[in-house]
Protein backbone atom coordinates (compact mmCIF):
# COMPACT_ATOMS: atom_id res chain seq x y z
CA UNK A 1 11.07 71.81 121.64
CA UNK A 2 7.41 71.77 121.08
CA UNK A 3 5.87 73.88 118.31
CA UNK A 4 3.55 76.89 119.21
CA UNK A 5 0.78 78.40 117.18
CA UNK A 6 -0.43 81.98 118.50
CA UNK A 7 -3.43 82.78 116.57
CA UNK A 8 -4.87 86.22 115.80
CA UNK A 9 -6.36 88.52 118.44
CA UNK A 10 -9.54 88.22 117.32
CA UNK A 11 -9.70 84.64 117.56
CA UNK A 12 -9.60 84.96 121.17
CA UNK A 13 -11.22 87.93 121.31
CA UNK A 14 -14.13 85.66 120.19
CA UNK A 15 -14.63 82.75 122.19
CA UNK A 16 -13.30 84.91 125.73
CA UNK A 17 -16.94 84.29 127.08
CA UNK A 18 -16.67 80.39 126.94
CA UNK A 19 -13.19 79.79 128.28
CA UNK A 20 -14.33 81.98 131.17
CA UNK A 21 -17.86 79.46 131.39
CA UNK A 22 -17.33 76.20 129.35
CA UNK A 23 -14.68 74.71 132.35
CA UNK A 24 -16.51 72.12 134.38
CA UNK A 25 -20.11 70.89 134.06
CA UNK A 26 -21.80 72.88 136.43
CA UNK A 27 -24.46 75.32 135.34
CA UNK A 28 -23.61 78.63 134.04
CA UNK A 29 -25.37 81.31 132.78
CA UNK A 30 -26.55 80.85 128.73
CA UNK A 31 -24.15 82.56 126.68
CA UNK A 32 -25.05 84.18 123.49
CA UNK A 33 -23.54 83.28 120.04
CA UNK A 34 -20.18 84.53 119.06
CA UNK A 35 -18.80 84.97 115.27
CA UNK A 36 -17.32 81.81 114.01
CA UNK A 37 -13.59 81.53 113.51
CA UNK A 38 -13.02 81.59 109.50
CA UNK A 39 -13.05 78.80 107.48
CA UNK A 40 -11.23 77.38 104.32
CA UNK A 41 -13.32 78.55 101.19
CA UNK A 42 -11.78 75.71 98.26
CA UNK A 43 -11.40 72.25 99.61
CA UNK A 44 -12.60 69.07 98.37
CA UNK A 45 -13.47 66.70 100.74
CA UNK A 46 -13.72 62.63 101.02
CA UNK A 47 -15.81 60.26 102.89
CA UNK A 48 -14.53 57.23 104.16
CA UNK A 49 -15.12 54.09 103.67
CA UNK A 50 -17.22 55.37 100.77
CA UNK A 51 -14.09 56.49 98.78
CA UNK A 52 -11.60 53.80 99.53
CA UNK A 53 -8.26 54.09 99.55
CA UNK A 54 -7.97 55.78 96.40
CA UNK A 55 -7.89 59.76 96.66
CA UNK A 56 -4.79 58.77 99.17
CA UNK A 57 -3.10 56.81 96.15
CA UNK A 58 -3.62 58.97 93.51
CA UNK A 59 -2.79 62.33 96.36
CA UNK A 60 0.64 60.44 96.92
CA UNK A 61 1.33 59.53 93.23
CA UNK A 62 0.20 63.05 92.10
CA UNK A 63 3.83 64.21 94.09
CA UNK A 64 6.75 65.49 92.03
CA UNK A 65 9.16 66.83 94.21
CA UNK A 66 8.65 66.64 97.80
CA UNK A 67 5.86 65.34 99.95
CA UNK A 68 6.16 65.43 103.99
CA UNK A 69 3.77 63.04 105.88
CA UNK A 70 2.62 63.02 109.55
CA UNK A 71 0.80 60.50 110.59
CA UNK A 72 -0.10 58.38 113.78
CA UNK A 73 -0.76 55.15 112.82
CA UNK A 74 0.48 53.97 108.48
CA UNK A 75 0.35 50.33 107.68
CA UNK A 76 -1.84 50.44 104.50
CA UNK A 77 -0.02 48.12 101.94
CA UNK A 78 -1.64 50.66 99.17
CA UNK A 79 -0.45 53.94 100.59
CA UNK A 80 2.99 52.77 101.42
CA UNK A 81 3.69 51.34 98.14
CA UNK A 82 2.68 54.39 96.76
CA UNK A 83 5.37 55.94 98.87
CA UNK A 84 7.68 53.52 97.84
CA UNK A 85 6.85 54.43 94.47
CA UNK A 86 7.40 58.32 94.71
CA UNK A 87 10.30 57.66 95.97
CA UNK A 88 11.55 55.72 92.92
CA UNK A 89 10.20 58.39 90.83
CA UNK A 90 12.81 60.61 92.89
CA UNK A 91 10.57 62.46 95.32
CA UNK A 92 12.25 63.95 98.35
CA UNK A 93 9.90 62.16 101.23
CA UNK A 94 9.62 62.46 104.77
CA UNK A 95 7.34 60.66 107.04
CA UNK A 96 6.76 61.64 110.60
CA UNK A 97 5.16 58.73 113.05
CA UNK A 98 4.41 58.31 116.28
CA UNK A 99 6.44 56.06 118.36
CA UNK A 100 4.34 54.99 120.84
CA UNK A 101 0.61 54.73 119.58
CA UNK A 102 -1.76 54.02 122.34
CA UNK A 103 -2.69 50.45 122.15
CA UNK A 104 -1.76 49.72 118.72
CA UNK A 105 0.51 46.88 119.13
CA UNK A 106 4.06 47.00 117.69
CA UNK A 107 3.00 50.79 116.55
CA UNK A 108 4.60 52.14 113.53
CA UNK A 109 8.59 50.47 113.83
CA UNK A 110 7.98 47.76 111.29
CA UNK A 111 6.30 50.53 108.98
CA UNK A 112 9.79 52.68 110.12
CA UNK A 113 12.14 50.01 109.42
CA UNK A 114 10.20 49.50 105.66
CA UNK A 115 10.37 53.38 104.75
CA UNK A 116 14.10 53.44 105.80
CA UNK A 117 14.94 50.95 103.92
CA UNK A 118 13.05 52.00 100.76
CA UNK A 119 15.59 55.00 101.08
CA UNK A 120 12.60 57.21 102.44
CA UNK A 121 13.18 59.44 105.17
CA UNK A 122 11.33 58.74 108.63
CA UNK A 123 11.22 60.33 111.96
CA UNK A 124 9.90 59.78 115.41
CA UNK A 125 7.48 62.70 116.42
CA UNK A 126 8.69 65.33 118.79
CA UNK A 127 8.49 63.96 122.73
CA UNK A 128 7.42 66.92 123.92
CA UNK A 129 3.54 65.70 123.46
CA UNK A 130 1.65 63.34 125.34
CA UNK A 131 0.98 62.01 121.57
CA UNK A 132 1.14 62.93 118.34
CA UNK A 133 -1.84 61.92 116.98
CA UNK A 134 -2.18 64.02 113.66
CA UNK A 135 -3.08 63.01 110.60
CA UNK A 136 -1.97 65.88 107.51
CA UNK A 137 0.01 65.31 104.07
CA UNK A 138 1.70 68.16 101.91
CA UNK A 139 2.60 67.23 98.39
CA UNK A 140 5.43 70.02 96.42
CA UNK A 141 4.08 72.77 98.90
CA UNK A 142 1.02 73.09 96.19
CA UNK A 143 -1.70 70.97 97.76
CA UNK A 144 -2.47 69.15 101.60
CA UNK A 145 -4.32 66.85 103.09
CA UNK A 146 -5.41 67.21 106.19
CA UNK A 147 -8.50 64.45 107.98
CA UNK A 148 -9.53 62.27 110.44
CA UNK A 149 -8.00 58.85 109.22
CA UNK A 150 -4.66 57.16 109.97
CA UNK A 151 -3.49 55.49 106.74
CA UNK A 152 -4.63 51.77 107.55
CA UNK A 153 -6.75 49.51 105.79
CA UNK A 154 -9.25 49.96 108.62
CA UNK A 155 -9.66 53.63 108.27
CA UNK A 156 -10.33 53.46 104.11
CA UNK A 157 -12.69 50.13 104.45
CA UNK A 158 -14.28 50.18 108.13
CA UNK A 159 -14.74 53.47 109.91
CA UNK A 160 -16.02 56.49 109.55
CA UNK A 161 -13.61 58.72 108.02
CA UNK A 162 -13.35 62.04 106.22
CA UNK A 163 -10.56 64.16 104.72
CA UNK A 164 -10.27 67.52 102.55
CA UNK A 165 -7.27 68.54 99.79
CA UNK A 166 -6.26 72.40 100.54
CA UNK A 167 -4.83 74.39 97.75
CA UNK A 168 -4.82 77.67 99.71
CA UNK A 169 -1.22 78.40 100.09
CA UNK A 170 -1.45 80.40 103.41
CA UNK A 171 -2.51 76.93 104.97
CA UNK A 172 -0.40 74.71 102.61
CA UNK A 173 2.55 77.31 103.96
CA UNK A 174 1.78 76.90 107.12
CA UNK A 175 1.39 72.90 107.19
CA UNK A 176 4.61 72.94 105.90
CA UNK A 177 6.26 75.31 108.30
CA UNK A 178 4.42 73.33 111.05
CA UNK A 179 6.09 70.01 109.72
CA UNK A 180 9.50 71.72 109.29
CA UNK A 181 9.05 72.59 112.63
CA UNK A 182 8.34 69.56 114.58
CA UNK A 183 10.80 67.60 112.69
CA UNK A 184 13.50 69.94 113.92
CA UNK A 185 11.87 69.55 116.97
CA UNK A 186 12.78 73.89 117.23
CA UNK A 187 9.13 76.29 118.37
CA UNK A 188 7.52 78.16 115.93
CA UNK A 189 4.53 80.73 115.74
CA UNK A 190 2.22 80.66 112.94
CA UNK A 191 -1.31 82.78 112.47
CA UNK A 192 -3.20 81.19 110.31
CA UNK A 193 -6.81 81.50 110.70
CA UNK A 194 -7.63 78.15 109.08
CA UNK A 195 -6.12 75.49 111.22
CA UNK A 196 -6.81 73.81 113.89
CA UNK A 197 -3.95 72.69 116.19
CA UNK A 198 -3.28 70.76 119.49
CA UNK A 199 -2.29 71.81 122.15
CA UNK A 200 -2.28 75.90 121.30
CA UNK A 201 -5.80 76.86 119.64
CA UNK A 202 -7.75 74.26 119.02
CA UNK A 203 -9.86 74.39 122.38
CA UNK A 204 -10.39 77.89 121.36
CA UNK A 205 -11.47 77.26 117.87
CA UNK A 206 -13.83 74.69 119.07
CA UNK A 207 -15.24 76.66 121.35
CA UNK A 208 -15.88 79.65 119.04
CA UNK A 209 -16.82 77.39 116.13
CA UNK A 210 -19.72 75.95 118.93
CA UNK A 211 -20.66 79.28 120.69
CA UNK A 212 -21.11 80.81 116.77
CA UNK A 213 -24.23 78.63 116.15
CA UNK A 214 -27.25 79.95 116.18
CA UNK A 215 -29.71 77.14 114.66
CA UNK A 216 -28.25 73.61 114.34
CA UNK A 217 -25.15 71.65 115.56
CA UNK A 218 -24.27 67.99 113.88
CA UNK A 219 -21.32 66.63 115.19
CA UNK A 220 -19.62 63.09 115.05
CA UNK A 221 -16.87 61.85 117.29
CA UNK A 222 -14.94 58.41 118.39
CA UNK A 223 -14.72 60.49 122.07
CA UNK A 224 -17.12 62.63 123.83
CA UNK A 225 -14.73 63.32 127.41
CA UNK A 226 -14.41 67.03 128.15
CA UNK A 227 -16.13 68.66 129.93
CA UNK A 228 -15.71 72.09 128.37
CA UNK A 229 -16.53 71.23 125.24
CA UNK A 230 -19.36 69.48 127.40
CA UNK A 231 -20.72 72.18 128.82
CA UNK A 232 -20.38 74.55 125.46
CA UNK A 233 -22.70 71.97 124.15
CA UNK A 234 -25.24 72.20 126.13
CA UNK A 235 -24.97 76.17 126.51
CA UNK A 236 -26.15 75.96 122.64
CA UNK A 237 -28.67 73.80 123.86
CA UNK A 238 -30.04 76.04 126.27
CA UNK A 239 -30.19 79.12 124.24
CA UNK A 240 -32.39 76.47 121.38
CA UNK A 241 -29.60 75.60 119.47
CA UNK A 242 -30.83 71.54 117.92
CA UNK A 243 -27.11 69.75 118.88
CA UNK A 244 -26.92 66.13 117.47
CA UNK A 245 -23.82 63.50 118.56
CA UNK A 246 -23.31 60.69 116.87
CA UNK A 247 -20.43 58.41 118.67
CA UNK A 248 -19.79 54.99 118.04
CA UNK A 249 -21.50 52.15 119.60
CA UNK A 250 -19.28 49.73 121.93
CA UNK A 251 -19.31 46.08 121.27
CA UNK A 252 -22.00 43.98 123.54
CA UNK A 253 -19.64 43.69 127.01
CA UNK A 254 -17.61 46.36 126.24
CA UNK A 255 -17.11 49.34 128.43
CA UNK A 256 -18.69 52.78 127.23
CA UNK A 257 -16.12 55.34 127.47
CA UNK A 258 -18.40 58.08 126.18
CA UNK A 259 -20.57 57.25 128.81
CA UNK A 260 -20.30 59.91 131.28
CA UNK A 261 -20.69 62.17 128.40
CA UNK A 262 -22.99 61.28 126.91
CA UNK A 263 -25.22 61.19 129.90
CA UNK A 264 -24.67 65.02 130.43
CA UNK A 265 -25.35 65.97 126.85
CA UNK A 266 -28.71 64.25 127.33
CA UNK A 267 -29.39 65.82 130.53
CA UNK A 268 -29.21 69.10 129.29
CA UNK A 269 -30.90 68.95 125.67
CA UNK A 270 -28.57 67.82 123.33
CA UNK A 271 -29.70 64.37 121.57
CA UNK A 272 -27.10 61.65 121.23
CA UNK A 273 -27.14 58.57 119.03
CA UNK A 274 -24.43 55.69 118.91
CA UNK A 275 -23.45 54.28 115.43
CA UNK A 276 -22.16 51.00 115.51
CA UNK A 277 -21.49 50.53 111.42
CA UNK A 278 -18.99 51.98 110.30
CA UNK A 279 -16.92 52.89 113.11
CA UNK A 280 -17.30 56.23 114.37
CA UNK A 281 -13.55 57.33 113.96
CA UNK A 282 -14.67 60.65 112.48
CA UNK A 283 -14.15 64.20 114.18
CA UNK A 284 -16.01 66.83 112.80
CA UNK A 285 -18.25 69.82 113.74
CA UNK A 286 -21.18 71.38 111.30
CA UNK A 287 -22.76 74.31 112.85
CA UNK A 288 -25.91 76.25 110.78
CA UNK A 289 -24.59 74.15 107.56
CA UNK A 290 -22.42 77.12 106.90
CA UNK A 291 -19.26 76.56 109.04
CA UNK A 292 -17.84 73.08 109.44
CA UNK A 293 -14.37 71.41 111.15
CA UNK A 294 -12.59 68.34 110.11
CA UNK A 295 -9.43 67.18 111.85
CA UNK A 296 -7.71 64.73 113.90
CA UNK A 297 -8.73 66.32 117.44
CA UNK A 298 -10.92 63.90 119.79
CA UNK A 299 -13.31 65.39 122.24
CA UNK A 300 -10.78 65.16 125.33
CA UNK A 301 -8.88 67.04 127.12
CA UNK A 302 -5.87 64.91 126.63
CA UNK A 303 -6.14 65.62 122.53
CA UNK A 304 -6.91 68.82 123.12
CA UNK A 305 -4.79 70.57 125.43
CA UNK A 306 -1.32 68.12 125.39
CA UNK A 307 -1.24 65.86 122.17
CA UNK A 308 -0.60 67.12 118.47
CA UNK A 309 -3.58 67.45 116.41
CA UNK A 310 -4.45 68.88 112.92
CA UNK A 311 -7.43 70.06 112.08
CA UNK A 312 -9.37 72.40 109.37
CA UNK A 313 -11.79 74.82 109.43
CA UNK A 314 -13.94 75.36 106.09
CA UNK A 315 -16.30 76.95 104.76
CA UNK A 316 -16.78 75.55 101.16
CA UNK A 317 -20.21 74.52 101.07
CA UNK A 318 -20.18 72.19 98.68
CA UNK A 319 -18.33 69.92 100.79
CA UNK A 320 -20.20 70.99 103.69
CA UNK A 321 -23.25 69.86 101.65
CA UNK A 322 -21.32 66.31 101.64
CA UNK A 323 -20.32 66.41 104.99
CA UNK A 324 -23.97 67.04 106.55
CA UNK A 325 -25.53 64.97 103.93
CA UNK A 326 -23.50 61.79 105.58
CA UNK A 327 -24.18 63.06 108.85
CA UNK A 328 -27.63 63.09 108.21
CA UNK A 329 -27.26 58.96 107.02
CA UNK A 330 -25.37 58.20 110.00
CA UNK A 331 -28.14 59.86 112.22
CA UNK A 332 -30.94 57.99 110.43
CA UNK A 333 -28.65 54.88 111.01
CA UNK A 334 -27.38 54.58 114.74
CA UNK A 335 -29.62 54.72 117.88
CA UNK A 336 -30.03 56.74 121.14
C-alpha cells in the first residue's frame, strides 16, 4: 500500500493561503510572506560533478552493519562495487529500484540481476506510484544521504548534481521508517519537519518554503511544469521578491519542455536562464540565503503529487553558502 506522511499542523497552517491561490496561472491577488517550514541545521553537502563519485564511495564503504538504498536509476561501476564490497565485509544491504524508469532503456534489471547475485538484497519499488523516482541512502541508522543524483556515471561526471549527509536522527529515523515502509509495501505516518516527500507534503513544503521569502529566490531545476508552483513564483515576484531559474538548455532541434514555463515566469517578473554545461539535473530552492531545499522532486505535477520523491529542507548555512555560491556560477554561466 502506498506510504503516507502527515506532517505537523503548522506546516499547513502555513502555506493555507497558497494552496487556496497558487492552482492555475491566472492572476490572483499578491500574497504576503509566510514563515518557512524548518530546515535541517548539520548537513554537509556535495556538488556534482565537482566532487565526483567519491563522497558516494567512501558514504557506502563507511557502512558497518546495514545500509538500505533507494534509488531510481544505479549503474555506476564505482558505487556498485562498493556495494558489492560491503556486502563482503558482511553488511546487511537492501536496494530499492525502480522498475520501470521513464526512458532509460533496459532500466535497472541488469543492475537487479548483479545485486542478487552478489547475495545483496533488491526490491522493485512499491506500484502504487506513478514512479518512484527518489534518490536517499541510510548507512547503520547513524547517517543518510539524501540528493538530486541517481547513482550513474552521468550524474557524478556530467550534470548538475547536489547531495547532503544527515546525522540528525529524527530524519535518519524517519528515512529509515520510510524505507521499511515502502519495502513492505504497508502505509505509514511520519511528522518530521525536515523532509520533503512525494506525493503527501512536498507541494506544501514548496509552497511555504516559496511564499516565506521575502528578498531573493535562486532556484535550479531539470523541469519547470506546474503551474502552482508557477504561479507561487511569480506571486514572490509581484510582491518584489528577485526569483532566478536556471533550467537546462535543450540540444539545437530539440523540443523545450520547460517552455511553457518558462514563458510565464518571464511574463510575470521572474528572470530565467538556461544552462546547457553541466546538465541541469539539480532540484533545489534557496530563498533569502537562509532557508534552502535539496531533493529529488521535479517542478511537475506528476513528481509532485503521484511519484515518490525525497527531499531535504536545511538550514545549515555553511552549505547554503555552497549551494548559492554554485548557483551564482551557473547564473553567470547559462543564458536567458
Amino acid at each position: 500500500m502506498q506510504a503516507i506522511l502527515l506532517a505537523p499542523g503548522a506546516r499547513f497552517l502555513a502555506v493555507l493561503l497558497f494552496l487556496l491561490t497558487a492552482c492555475t496561472n491566472v492572476s490572483h491577488p499578491v500574497a504576503t510572506p509566510v514563515s518557512a517550514p524548518p530546515g535541517a541545521p548539520s548537513v554537509e553537502l556535495f556538488v556534482e560533478p565537482d566532487d565526483g563519485v567519491q563522497p558516494i564511495v567512501r558514504f557506502v564503504d563507511s557502512s558497518q552493519r546495514t545500509l538500505d538504498v533507494a534509488m531510481y536509476l544505479l549503474s555506476d561501476r564505482d558505487l556498485v562495487a562498493a556495494l558489492e564490497r560491503a556486502r563482503q565485509r558482511g553488511v546487511h544491504i537492501r536496494v530499492m529500484l525502480e522498475e520501470h524508469p521513464y526512458g532509460s532503456g533496459p532500466g535497472n534489471r541488469t543492475i537487479y540481476n548483479r545485486l542478487k547475485s552478489a547475495n545483496i538484497a533488491v526490491n522493485w519499488s512499491p506500484t502504487t506510484f506513478q514512479l518512484s523516482h527518489d534518490k536517499y541512502a541510510v548507512a547503520d541508522q547513524q547517517v543518510a544521504l539524501v540528493g538530486t543524483l541517481n547513482w550513474t556515471l552521468s550524474a557524478v561526471t556530467h550534470n548538475r548534481e547536489y547531495f547532503v549527509l544527515d546525522h540528525d536522527p529524527n530524519d535518519v529515523k524517519a528515512l529509515s521508517t520510510l524505507f521499511d515502509a515502502d519495502w513492505q509495501r504497508r502505509q505509514v505516518t511520519l511528522a518530521d519537519p525536515h523532509l520533503v516527500l512525494s506525493p503527501s507534503n512536498s507541494r506544501a513544503d514548496l509552497l511555504g518554503l516559496i511564499g516565506s521569502a521575502q528578498h531573493q529566490i535562486d532556484l535550479e531545476a531539470e523541469e519547470m511544469q506546474d503551474s502552482g508552483i508557477e504561479t507561487a513564483l511569480t506571486q514572490a515576484a509581484s510582491r518584489g521578491v528577485q526569483v532566478r531559474v536556471v533550467l537546462p538548455r535543450p540540444d539545437a532541434g530539440q523540443t523545450d519542455s520547460n517552455a511553457a514555463g518558462e514563458k510565464v515566469l518571464n511574463e510575470h517578473g521572474a528572470q530565467v536562464r538556461k544552462l546547457r554545461d553541466p546538465y541541469v539535473h539539480a532540484k533545489d530552492v534557496i530563498v533569502d540565503g537562509q532557508e534552502a531545499f535539496v531533493g529529488s522532486e521535479n517542478i511537475s505535477k506528476e513528481s509532485l503529487d503521484q511519484n515518490r520523491e525525497v527531499g531535504l529542507l536545511i538550514s545549515d548555512q555553511t552549505a547554503i553558502k555552497r549551494l548559492s555560491a554554485t548557483f551564482a556560477r551557473d547564473w553567470t554561466s547559462a543564458q536567458p
